[in-house]
N, C-alpha and C. Protein backbone atom coordinates (compact mmCIF):
# COMPACT_ATOMS: atom_id res chain seq x y z
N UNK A 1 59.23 7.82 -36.84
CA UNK A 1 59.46 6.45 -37.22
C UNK A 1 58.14 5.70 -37.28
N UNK A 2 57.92 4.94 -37.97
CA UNK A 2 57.26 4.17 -38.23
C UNK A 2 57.21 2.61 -37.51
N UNK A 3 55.61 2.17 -37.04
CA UNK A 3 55.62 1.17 -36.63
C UNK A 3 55.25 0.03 -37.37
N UNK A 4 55.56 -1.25 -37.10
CA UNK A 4 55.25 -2.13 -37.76
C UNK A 4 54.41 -3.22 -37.14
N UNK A 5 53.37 -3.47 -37.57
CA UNK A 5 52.18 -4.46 -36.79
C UNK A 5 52.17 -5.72 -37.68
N UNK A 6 52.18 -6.93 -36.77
CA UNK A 6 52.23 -7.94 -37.07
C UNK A 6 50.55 -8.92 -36.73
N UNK A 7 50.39 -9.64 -37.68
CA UNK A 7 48.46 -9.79 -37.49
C UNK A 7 49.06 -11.42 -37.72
N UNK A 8 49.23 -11.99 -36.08
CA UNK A 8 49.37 -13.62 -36.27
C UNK A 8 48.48 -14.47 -37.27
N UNK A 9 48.73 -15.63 -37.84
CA UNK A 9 47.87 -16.02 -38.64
C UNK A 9 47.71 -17.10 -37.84
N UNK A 10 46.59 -17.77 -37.85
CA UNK A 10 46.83 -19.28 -37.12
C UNK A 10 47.12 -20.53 -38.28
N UNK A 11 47.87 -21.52 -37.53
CA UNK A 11 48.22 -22.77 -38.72
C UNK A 11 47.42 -23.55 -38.95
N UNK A 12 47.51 -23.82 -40.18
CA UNK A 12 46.40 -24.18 -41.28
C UNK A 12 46.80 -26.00 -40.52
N UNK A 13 45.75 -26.85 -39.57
CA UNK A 13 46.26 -28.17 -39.69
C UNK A 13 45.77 -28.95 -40.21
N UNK A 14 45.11 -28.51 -41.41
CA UNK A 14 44.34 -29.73 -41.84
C UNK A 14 45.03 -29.84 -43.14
N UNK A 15 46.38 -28.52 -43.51
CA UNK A 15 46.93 -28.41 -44.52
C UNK A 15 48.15 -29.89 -44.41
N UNK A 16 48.39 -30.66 -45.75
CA UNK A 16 49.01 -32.13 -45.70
C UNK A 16 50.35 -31.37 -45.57
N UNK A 17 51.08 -31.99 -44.99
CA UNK A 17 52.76 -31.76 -45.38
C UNK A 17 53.73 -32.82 -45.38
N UNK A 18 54.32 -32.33 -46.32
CA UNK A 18 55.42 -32.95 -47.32
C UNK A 18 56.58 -33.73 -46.26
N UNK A 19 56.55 -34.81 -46.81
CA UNK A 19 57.51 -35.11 -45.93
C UNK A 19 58.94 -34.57 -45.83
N UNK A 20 59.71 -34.66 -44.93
CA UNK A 20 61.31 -34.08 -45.17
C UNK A 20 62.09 -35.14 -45.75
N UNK A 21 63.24 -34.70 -46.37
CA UNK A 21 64.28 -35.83 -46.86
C UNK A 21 65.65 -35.00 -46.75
N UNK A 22 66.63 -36.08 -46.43
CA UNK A 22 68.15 -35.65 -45.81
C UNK A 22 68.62 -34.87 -46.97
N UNK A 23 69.32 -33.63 -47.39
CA UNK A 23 69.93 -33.31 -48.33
C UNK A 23 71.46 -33.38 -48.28
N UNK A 24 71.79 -33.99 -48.82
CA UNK A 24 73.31 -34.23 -48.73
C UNK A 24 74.46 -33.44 -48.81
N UNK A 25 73.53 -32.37 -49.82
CA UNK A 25 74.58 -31.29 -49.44
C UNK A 25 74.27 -30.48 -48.14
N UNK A 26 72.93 -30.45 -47.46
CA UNK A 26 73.06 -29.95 -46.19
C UNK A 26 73.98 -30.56 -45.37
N UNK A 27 73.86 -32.01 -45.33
CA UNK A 27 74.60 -32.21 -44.50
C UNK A 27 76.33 -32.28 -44.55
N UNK A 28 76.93 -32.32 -45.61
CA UNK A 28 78.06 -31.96 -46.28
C UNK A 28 78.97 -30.56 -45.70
N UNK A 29 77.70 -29.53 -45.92
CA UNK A 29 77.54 -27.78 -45.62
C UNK A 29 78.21 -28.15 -44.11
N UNK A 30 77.06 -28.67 -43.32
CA UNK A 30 77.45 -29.15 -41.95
C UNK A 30 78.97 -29.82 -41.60
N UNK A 31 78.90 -30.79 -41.91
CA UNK A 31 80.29 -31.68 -41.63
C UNK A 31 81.29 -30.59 -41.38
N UNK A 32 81.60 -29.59 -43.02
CA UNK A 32 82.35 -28.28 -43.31
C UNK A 32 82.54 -27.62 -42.24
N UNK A 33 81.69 -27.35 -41.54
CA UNK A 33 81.36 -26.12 -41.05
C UNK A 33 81.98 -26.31 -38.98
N UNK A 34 81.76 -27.72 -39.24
CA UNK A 34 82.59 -28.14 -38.20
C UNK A 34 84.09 -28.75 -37.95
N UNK A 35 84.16 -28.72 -38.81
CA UNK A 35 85.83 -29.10 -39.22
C UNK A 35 86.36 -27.87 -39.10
N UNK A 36 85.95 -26.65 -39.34
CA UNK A 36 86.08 -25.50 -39.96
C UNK A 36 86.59 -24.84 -38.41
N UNK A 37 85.69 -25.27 -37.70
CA UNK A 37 85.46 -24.28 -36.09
C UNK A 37 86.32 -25.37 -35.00
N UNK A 38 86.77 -27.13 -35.93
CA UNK A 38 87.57 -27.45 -35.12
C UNK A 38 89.03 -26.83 -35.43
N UNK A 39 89.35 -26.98 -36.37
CA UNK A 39 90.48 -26.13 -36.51
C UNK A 39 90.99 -24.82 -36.53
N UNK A 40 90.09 -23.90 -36.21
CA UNK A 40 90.02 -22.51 -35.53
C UNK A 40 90.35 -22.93 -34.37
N UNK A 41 89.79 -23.96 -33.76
CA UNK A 41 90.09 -24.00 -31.94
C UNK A 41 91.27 -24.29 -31.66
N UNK A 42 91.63 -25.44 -32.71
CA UNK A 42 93.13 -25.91 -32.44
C UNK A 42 94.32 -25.14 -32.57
N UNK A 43 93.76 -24.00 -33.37
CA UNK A 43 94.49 -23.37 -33.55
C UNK A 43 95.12 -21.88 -32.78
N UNK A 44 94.26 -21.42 -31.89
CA UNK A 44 93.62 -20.70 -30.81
C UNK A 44 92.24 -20.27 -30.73
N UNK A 45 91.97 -20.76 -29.78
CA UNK A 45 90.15 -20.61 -29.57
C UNK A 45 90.32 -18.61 -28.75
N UNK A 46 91.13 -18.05 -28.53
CA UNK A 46 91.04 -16.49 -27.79
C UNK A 46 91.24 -16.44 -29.25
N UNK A 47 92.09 -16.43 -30.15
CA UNK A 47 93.05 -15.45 -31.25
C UNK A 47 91.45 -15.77 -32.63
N UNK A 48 90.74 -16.75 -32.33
CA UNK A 48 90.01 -16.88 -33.65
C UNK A 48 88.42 -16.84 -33.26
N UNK A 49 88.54 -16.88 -31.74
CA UNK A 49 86.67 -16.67 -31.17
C UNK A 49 86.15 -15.77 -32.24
N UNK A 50 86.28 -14.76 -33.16
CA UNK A 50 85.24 -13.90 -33.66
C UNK A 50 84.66 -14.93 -34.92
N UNK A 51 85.60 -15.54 -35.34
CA UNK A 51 85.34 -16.34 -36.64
C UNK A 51 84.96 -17.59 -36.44
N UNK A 52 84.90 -18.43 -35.01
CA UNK A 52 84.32 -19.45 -34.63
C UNK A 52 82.72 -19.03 -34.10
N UNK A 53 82.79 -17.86 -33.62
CA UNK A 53 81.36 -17.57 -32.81
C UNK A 53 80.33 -17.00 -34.80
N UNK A 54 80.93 -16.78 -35.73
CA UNK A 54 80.18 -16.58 -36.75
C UNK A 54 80.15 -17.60 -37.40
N UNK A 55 81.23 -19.14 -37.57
CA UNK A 55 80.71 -19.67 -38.20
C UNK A 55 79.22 -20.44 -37.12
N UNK A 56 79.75 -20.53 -36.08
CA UNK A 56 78.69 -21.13 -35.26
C UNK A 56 77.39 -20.69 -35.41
N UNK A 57 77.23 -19.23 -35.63
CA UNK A 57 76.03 -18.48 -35.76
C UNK A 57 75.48 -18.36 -37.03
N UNK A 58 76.47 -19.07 -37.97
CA UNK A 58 75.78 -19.84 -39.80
C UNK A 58 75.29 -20.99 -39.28
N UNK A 59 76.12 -22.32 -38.34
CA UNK A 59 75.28 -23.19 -38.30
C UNK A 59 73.80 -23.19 -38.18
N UNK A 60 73.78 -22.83 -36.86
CA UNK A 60 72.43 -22.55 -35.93
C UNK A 60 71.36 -22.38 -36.72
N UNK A 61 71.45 -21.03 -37.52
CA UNK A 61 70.51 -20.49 -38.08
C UNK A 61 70.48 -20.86 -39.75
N UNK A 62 71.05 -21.65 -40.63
CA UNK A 62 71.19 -22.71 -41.76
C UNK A 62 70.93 -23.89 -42.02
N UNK A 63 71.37 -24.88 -41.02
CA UNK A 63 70.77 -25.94 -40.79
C UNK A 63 70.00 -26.64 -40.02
N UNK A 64 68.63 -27.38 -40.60
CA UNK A 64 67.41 -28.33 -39.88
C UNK A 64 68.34 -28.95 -38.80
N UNK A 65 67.25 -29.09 -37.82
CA UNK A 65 68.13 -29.92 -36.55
C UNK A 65 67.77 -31.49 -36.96
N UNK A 66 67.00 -31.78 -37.73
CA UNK A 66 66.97 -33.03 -38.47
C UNK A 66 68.02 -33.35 -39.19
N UNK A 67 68.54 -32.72 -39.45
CA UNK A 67 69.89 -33.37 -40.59
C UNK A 67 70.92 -34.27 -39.40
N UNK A 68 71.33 -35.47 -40.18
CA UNK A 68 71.97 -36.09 -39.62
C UNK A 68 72.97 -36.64 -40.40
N UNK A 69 74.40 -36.50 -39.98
CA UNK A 69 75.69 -37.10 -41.11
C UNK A 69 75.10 -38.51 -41.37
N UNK A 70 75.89 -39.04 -42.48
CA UNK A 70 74.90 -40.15 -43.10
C UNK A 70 76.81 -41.04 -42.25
N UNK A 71 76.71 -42.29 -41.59
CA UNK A 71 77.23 -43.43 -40.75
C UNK A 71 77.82 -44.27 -41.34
């Protein structure tokens, strides 16, 4: 088997960056996605844990922790 080597780069800070802006359909995606895992629970949280613990594990790893439902 073969290994794989990783050669850290260091971050560029003098590079400008872009500011962020809310995307609406991210946060939309979101809203979904919790409606989604409330009504799995309500419905049985033992009988539907496999499909609540995956949508949970789309959130996490899909959406900025900056996104915020728009009030």
């Amino acid at each position: 088997m073969a290994k794989v080597f990783t050669i850290p780069v260091r971050p560029d800070v003098t590079r400008e960056r872009k500011p962020r802006s809310s995307d609406t359909r991210y946060i939309e995606g979101q809203r979904l996605i919790v409606e989604a895992m409330r009504y799995l629970a309500q419905e049985g949280v033992d009988r539907n844990r496999e499909a609540i613990e995956l949508l949970s594990e789309h959130f996490r790893t899909r959406f900025r922790m900056t996104d915020r439902p728009a009030q």
